[in-house]
PDB file of N, CA and C in Angstrom:
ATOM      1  N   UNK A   1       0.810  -1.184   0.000  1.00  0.00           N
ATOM      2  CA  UNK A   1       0.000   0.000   0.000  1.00  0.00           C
ATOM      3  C   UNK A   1       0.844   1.234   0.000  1.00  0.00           C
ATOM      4  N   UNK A   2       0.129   2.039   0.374  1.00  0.00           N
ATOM      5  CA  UNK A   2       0.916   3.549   0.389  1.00  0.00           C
ATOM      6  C   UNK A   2       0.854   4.192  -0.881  1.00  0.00           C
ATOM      7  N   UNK A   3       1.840   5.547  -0.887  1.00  0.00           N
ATOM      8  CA  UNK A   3       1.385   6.486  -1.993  1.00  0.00           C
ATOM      9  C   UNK A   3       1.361   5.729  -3.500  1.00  0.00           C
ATOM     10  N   UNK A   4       0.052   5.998  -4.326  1.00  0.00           N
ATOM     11  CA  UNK A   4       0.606   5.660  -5.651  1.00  0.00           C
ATOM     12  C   UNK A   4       0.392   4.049  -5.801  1.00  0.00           C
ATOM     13  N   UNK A   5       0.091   3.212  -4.487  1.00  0.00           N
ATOM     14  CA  UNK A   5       0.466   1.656  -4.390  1.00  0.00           C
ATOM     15  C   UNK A   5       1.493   1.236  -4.480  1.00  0.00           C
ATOM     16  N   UNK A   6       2.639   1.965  -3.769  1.00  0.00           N
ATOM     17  CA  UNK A   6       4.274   1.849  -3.480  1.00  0.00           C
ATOM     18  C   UNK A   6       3.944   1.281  -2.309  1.00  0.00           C
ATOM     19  N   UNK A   7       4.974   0.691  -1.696  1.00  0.00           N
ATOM     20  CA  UNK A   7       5.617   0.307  -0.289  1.00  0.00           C
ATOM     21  C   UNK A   7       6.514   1.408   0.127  1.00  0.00           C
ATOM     22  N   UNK A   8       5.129   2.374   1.013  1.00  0.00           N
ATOM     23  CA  UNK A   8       5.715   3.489   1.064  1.00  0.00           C
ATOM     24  C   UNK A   8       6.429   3.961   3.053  1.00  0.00           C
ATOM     25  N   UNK A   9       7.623   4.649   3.033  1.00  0.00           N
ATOM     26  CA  UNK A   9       7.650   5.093   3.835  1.00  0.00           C
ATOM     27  C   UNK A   9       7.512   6.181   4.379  1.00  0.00           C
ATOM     28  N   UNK A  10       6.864   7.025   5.092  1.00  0.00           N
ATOM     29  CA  UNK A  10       6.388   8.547   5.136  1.00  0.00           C
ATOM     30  C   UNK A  10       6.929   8.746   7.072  1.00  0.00           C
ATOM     31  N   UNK A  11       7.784   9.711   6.390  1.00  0.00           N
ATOM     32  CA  UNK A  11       8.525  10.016   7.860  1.00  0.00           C
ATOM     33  C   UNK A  11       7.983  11.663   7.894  1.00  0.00           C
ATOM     34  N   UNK A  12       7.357  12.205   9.089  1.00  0.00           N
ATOM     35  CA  UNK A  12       7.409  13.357   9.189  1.00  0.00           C
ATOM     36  C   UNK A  12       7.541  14.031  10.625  1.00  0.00           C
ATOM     37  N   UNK A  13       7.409  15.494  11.076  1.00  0.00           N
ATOM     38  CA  UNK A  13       8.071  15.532  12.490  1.00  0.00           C
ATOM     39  C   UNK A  13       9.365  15.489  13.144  1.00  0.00           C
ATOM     40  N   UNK A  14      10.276  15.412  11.907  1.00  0.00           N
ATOM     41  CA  UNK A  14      11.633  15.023  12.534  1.00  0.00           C
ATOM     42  C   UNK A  14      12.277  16.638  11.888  1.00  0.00           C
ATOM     43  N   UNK A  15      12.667  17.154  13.120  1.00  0.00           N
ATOM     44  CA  UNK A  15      13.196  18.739  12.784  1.00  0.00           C
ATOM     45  C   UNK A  15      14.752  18.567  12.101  1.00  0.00           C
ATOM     46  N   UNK A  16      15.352  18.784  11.095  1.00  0.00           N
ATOM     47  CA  UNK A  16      16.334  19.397  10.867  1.00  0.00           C
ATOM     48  C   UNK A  16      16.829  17.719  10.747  1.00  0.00           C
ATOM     49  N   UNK A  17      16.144  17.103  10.002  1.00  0.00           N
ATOM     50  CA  UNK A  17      16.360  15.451   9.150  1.00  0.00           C
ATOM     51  C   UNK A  17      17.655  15.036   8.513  1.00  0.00           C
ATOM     52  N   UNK A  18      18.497  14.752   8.499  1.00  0.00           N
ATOM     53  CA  UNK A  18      19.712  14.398   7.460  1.00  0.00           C
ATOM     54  C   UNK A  18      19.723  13.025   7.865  1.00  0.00           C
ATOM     55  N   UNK A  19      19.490  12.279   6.738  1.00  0.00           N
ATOM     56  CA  UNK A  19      19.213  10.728   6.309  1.00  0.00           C
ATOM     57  C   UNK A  19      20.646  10.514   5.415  1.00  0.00           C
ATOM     58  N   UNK A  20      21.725   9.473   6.580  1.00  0.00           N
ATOM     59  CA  UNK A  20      22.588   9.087   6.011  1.00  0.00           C
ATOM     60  C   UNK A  20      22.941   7.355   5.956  1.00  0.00           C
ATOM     61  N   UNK A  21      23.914   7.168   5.644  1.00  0.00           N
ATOM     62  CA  UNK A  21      24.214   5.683   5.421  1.00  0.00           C
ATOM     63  C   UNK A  21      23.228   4.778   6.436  1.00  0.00           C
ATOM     64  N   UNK A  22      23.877   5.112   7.630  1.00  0.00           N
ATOM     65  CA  UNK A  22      23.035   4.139   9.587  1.00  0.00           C
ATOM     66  C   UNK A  22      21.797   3.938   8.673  1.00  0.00           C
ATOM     67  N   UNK A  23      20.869   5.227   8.447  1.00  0.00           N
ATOM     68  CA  UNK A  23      19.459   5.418   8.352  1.00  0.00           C
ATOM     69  C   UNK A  23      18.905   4.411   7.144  1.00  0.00           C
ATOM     70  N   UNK A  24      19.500   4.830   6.057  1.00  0.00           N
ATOM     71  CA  UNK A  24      19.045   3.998   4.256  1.00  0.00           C
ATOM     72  C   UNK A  24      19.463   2.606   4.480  1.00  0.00           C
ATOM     73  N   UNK A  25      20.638   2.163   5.278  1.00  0.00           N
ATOM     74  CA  UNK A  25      21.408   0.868   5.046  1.00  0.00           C
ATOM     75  C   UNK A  25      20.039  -0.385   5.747  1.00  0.00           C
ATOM     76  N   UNK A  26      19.420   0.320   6.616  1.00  0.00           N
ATOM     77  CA  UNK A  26      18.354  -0.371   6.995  1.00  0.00           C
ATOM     78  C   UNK A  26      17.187  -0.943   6.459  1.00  0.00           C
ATOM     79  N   UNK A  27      16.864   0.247   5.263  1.00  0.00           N
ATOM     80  CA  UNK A  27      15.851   0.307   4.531  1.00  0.00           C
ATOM     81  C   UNK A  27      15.569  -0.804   3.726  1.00  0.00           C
ATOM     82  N   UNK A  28      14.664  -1.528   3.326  1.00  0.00           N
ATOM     83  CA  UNK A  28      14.064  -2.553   2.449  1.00  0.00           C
ATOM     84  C   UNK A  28      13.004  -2.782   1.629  1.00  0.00           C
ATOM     85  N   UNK A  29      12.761  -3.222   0.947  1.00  0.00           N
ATOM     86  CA  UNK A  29      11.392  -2.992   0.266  1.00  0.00           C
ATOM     87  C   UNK A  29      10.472  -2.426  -0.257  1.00  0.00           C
ATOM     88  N   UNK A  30      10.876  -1.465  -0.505  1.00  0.00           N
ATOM     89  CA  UNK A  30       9.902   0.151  -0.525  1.00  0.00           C
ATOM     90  C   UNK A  30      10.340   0.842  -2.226  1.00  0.00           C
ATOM     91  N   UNK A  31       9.386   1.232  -2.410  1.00  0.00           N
ATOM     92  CA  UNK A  31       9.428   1.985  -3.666  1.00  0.00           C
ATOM     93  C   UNK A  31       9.626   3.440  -3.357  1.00  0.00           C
ATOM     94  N   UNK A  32       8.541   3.568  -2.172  1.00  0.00           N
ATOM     95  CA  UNK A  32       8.973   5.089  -2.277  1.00  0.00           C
ATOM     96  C   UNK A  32       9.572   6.198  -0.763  1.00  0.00           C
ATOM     97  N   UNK A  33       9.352   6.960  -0.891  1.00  0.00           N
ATOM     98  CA  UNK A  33      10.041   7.610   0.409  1.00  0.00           C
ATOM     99  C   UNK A  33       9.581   9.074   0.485  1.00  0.00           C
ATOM    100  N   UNK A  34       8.108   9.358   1.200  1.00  0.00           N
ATOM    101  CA  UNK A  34       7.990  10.581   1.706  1.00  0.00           C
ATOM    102  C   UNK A  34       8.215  11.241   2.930  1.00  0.00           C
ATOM    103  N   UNK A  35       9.043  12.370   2.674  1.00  0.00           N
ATOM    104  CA  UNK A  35       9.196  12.395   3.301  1.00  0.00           C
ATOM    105  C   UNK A  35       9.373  14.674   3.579  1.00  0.00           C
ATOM    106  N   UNK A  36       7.895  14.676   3.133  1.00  0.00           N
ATOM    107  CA  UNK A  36       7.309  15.728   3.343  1.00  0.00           C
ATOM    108  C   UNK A  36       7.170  16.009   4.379  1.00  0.00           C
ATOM    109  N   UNK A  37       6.857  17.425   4.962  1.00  0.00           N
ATOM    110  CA  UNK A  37       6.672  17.883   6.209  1.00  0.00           C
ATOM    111  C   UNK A  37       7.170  19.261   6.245  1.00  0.00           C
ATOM    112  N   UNK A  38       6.693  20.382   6.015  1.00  0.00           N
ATOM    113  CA  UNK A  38       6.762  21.679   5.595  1.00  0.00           C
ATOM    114  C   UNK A  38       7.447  22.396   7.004  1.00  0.00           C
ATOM    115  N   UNK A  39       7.587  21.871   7.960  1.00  0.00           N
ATOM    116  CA  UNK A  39       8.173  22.331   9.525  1.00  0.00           C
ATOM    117  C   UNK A  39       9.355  21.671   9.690  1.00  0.00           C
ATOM    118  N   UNK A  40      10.337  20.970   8.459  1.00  0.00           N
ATOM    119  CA  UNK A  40      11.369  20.095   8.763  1.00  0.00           C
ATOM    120  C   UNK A  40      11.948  20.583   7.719  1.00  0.00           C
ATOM    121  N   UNK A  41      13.726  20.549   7.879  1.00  0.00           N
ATOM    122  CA  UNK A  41      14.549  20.515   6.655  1.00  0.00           C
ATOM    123  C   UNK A  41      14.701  19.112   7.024  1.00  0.00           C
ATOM    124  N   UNK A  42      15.060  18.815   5.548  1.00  0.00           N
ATOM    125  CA  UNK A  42      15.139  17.158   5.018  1.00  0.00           C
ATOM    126  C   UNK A  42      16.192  17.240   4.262  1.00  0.00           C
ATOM    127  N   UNK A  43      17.162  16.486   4.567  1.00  0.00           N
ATOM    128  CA  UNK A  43      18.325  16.124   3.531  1.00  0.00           C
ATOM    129  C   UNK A  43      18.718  15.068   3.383  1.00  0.00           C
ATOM    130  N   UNK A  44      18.492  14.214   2.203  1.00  0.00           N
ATOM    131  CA  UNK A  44      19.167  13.068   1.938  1.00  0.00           C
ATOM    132  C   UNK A  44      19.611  12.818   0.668  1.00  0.00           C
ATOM    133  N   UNK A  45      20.828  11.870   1.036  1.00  0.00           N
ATOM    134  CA  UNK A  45      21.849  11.633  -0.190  1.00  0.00           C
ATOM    135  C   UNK A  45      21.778  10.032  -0.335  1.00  0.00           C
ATOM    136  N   UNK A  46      21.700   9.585  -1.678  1.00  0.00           N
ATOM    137  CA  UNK A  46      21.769   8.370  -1.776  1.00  0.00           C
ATOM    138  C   UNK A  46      22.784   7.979  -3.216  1.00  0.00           C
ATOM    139  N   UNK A  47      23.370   6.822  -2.971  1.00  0.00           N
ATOM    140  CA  UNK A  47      24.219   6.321  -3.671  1.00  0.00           C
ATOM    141  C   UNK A  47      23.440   5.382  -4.609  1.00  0.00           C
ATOM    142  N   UNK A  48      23.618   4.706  -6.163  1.00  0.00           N
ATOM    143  CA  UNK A  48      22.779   3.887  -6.322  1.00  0.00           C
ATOM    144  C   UNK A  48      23.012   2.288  -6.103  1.00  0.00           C
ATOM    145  N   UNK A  49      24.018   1.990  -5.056  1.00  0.00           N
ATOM    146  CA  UNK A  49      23.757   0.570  -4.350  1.00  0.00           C
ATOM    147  C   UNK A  49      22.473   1.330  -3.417  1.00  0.00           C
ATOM    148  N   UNK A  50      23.018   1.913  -2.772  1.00  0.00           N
ATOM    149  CA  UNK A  50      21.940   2.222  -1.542  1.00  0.00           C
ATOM    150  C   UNK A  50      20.380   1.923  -2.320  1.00  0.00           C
ATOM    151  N   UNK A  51      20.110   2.378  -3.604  1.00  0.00           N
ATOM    152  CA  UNK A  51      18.777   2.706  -3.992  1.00  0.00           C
ATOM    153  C   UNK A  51      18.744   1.357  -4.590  1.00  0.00           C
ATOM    154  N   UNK A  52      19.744   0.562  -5.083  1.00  0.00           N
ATOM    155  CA  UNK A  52      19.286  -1.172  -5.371  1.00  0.00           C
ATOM    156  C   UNK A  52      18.885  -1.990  -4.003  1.00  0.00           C
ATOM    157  N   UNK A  53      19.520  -1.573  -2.793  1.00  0.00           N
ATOM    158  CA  UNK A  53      19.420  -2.258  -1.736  1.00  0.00           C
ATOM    159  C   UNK A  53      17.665  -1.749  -0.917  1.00  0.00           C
ATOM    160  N   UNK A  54      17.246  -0.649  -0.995  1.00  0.00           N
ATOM    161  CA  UNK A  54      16.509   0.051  -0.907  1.00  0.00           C
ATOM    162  C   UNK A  54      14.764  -0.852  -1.463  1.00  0.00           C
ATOM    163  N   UNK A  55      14.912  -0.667  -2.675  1.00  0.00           N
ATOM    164  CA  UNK A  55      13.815  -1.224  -3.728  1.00  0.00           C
ATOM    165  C   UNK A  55      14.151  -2.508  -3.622  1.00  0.00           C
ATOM    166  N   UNK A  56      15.068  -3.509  -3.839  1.00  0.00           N
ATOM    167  CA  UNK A  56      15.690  -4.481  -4.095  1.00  0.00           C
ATOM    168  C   UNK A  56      15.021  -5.317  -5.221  1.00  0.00           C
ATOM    169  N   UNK A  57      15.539  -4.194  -6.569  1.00  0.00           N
ATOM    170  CA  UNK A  57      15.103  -4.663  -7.725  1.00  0.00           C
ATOM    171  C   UNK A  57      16.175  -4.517  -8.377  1.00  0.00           C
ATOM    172  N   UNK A  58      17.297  -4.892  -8.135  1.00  0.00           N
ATOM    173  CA  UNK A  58      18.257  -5.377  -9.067  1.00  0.00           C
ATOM    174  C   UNK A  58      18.484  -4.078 -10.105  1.00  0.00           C
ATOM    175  N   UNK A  59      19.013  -4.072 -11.186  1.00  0.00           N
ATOM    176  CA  UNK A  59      19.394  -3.137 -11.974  1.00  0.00           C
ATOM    177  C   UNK A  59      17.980  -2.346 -12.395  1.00  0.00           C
ATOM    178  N   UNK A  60      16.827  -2.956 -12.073  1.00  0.00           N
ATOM    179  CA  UNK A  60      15.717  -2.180 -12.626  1.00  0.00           C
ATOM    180  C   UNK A  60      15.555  -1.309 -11.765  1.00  0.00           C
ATOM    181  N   UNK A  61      15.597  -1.205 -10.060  1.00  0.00           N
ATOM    182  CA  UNK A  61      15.518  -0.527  -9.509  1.00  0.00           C
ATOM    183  C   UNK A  61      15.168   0.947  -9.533  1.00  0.00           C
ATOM    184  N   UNK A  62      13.568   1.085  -9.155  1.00  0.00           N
ATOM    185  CA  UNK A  62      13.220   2.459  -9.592  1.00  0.00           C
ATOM    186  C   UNK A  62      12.874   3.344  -7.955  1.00  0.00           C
ATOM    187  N   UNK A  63      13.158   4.167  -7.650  1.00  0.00           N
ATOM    188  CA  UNK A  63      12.791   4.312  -6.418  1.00  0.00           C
ATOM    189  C   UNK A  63      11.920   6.236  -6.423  1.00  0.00           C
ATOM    190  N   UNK A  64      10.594   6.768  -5.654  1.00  0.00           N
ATOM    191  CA  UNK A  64      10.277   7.373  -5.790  1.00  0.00           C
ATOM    192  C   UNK A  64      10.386   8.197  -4.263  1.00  0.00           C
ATOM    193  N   UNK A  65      10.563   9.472  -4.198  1.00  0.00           N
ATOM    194  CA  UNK A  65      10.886  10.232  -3.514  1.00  0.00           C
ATOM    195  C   UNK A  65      10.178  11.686  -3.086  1.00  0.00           C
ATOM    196  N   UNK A  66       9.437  11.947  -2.414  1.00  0.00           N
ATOM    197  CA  UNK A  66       8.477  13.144  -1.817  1.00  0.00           C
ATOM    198  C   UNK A  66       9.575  13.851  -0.833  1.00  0.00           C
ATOM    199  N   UNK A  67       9.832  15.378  -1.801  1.00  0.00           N
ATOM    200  CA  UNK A  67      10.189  16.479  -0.637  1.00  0.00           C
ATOM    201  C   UNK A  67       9.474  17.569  -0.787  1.00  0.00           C
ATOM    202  N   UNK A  68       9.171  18.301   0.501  1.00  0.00           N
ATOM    203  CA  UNK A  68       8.385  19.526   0.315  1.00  0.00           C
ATOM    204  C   UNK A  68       9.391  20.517  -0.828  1.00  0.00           C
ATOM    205  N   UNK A  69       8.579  21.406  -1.767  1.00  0.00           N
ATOM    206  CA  UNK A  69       8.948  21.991  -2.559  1.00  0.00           C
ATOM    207  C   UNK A  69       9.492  23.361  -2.080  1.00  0.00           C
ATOM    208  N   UNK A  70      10.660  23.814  -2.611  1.00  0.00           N
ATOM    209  CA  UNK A  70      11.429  25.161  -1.740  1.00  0.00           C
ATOM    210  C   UNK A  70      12.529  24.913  -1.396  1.00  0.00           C
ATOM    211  N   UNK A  71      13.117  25.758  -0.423  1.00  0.00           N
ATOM    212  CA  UNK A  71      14.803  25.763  -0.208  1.00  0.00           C
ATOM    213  C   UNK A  71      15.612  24.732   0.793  1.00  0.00           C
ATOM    214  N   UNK A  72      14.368  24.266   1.367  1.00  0.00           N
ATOM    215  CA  UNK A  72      14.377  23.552   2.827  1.00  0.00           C
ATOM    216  C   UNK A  72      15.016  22.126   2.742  1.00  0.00           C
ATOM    217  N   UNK A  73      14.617  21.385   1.717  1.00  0.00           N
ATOM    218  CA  UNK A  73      14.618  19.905   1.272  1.00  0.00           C
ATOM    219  C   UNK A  73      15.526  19.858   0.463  1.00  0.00           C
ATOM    220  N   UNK A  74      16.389  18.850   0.490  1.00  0.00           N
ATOM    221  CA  UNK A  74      17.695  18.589  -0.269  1.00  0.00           C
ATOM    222  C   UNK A  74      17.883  17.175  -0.881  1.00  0.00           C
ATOM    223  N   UNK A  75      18.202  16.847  -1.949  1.00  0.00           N
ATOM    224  CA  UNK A  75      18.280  15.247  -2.589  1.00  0.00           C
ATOM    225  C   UNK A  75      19.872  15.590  -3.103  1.00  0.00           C
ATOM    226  N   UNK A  76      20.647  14.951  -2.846  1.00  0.00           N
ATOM    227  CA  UNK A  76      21.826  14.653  -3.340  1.00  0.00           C
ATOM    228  C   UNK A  76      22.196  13.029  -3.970  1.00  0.00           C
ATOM    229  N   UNK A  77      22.277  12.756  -5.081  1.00  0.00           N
ATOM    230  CA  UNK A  77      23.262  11.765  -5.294  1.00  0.00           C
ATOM    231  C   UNK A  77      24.116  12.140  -5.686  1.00  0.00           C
ATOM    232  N   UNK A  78      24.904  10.409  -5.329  1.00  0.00           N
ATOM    233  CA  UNK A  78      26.594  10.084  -5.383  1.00  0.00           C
ATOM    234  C   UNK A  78      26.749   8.950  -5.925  1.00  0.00           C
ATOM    235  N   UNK A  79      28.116   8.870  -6.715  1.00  0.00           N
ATOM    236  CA  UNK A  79      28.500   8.490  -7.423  1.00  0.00           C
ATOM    237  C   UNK A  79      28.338   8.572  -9.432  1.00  0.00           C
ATOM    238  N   UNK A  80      28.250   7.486  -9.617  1.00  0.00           N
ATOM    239  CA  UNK A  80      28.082   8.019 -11.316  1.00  0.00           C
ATOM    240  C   UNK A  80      26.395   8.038 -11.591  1.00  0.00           C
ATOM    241  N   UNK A  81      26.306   9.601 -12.043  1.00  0.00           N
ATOM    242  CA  UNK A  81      24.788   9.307 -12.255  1.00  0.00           C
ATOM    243  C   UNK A  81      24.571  10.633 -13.493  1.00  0.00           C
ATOM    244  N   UNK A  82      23.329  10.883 -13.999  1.00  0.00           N
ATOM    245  CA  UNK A  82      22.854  11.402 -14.892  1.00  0.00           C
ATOM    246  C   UNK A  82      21.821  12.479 -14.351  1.00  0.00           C
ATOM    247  N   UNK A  83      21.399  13.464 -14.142  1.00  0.00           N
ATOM    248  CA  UNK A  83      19.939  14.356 -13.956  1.00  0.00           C
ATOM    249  C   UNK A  83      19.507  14.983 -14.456  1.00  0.00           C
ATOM    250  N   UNK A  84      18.082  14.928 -14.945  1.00  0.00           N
ATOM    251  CA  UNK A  84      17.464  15.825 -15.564  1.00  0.00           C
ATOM    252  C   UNK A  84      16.282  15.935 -14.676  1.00  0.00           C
ATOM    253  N   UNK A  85      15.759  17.639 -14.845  1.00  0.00           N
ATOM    254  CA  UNK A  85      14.333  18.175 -14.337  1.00  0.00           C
ATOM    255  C   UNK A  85      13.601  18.638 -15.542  1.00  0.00           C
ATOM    256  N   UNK A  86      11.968  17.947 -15.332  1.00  0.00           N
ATOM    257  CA  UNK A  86      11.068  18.357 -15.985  1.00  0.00           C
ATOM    258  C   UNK A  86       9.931  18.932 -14.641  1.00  0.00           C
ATOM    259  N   UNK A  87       9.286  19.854 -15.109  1.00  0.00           N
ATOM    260  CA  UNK A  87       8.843  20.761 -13.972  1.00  0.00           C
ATOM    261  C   UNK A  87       9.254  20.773 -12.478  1.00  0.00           C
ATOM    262  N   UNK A  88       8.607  19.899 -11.484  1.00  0.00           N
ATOM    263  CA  UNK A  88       8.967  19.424 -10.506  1.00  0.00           C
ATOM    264  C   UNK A  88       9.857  18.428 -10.198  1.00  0.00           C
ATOM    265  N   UNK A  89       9.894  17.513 -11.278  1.00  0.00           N
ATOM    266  CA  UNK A  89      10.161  16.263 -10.796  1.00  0.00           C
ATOM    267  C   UNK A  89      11.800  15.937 -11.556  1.00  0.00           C
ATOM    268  N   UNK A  90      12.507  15.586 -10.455  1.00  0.00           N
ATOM    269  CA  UNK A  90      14.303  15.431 -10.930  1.00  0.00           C
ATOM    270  C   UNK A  90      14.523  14.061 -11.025  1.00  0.00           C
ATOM    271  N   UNK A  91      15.058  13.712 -12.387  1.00  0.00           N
ATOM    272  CA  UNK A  91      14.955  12.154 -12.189  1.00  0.00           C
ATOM    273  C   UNK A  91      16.593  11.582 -12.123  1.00  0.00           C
ATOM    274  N   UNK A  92      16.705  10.898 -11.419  1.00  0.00           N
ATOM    275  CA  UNK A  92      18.394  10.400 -11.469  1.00  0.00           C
ATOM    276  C   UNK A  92      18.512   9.304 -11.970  1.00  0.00           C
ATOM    277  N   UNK A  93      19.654   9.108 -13.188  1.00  0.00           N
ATOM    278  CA  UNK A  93      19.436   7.671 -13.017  1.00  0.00           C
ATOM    279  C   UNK A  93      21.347   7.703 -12.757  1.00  0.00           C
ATOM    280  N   UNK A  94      21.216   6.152 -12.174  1.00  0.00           N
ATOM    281  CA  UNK A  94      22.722   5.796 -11.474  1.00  0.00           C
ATOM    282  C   UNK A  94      23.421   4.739 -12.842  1.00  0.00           C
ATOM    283  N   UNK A  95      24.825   5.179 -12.852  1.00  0.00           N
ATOM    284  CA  UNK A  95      25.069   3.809 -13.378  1.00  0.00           C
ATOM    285  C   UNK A  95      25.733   3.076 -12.769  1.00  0.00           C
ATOM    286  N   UNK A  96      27.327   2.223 -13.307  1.00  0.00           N
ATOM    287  CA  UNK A  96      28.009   1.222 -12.692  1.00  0.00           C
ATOM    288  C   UNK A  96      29.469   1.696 -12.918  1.00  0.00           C
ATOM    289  N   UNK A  97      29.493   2.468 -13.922  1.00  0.00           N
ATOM    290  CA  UNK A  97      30.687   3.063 -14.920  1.00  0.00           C
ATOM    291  C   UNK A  97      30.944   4.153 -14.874  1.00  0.00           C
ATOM    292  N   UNK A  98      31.768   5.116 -15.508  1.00  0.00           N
ATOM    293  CA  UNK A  98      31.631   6.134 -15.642  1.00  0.00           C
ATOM    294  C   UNK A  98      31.781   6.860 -16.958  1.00  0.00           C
ATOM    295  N   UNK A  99      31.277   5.552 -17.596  1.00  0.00           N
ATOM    296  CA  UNK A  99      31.176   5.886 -19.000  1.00  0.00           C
ATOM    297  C   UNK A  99      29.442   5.910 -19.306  1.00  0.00           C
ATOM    298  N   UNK A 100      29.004   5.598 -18.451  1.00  0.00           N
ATOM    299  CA  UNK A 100      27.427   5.514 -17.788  1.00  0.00           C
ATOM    300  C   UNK A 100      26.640   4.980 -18.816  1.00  0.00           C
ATOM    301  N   UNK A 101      27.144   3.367 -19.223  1.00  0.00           N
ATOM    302  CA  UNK A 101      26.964   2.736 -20.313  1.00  0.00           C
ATOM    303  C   UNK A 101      25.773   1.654 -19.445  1.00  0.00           C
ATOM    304  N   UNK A 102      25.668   1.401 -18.024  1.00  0.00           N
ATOM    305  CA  UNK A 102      25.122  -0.064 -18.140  1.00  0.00           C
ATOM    306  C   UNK A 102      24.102   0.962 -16.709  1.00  0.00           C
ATOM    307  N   UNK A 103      23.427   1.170 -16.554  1.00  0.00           N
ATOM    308  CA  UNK A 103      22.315   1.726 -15.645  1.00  0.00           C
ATOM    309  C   UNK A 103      21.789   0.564 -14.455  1.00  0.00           C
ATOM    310  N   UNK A 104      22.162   1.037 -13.050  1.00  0.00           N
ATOM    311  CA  UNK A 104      22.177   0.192 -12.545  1.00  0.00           C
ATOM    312  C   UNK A 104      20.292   0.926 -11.037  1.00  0.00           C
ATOM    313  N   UNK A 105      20.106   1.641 -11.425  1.00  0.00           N
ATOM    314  CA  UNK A 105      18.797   2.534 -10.359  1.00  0.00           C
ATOM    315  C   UNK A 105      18.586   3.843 -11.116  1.00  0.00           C
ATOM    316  N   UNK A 106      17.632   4.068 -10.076  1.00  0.00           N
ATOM    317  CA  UNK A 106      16.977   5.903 -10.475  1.00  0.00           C
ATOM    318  C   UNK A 106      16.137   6.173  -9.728  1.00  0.00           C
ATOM    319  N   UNK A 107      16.073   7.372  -9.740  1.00  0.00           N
ATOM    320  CA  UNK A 107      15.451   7.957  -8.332  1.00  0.00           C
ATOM    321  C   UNK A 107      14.815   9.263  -8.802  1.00  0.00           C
ATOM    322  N   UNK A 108      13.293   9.495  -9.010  1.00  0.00           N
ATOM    323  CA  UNK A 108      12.320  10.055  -9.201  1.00  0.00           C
ATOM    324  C   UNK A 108      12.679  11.090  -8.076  1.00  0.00           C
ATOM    325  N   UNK A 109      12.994  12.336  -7.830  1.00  0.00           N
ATOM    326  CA  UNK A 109      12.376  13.098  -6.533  1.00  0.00           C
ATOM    327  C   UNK A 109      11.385  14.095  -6.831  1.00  0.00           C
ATOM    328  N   UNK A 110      10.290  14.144  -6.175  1.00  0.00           N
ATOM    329  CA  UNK A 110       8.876  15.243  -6.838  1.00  0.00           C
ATOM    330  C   UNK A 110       9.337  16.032  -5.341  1.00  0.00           C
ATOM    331  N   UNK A 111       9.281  17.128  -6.028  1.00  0.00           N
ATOM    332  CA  UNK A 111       9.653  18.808  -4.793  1.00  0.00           C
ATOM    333  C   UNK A 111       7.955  19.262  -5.065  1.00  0.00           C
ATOM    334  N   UNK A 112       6.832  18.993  -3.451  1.00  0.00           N
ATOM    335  CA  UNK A 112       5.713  18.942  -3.649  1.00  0.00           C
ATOM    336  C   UNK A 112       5.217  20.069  -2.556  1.00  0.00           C
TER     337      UNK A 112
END
């Protein structure tokens, strides 16, 4: 269940949020990750093992991402990756290379 019919996690209430390795390395199963809340800065960075380990869909690995829209909320990836924005929504995709020939995740973030 959850947003969309993802296996969603929705964290909110947590003041001044930075979601690092400890926090994601835990994570399982889930498509998506809101993590809205207009009274919180939110910052998280993800690598795309983290986002295969995350979804645990192998190279298809698609993972979707809710931050409040504005200055507050932060998405960083790392390592070899690609981004483009169409209105709201920044899509990452990760590869394996850095010739960014074999695509290994991607990560939807909607700024909402």
């Amino acid at each position: 269940g959850g947003v969309n019919n993802f296996d969603t996690l929705k964290l909110s209430g947590v003041a001044g949020a930075s979601f690092g390795d400890t926090q994601i390395d835990v994570l399982t199963s889930l498509e998506c990750l809101d993590l809205r809340d207009s009274t919180a800065t939110t910052t998280l960075s993800l690598s795309g093992s983290q986002v295969q380990n995350i979804v645990d869909g192998g190279g298809a690995s698609s993972l979707v991402v809710y931050l409040d829209n504005g200055s507050l909320d932060t998405f960083t990836a790392t390592g070899e990756y690609t981004s483009s924005t169409v209105g709201s929504v920044t899509t990452y995709t990760y590869y394996t290379d850095a010739g960014h020939t074999a695509q290994m995740a991607e990560v939807n973030v909607y700024y909402q």
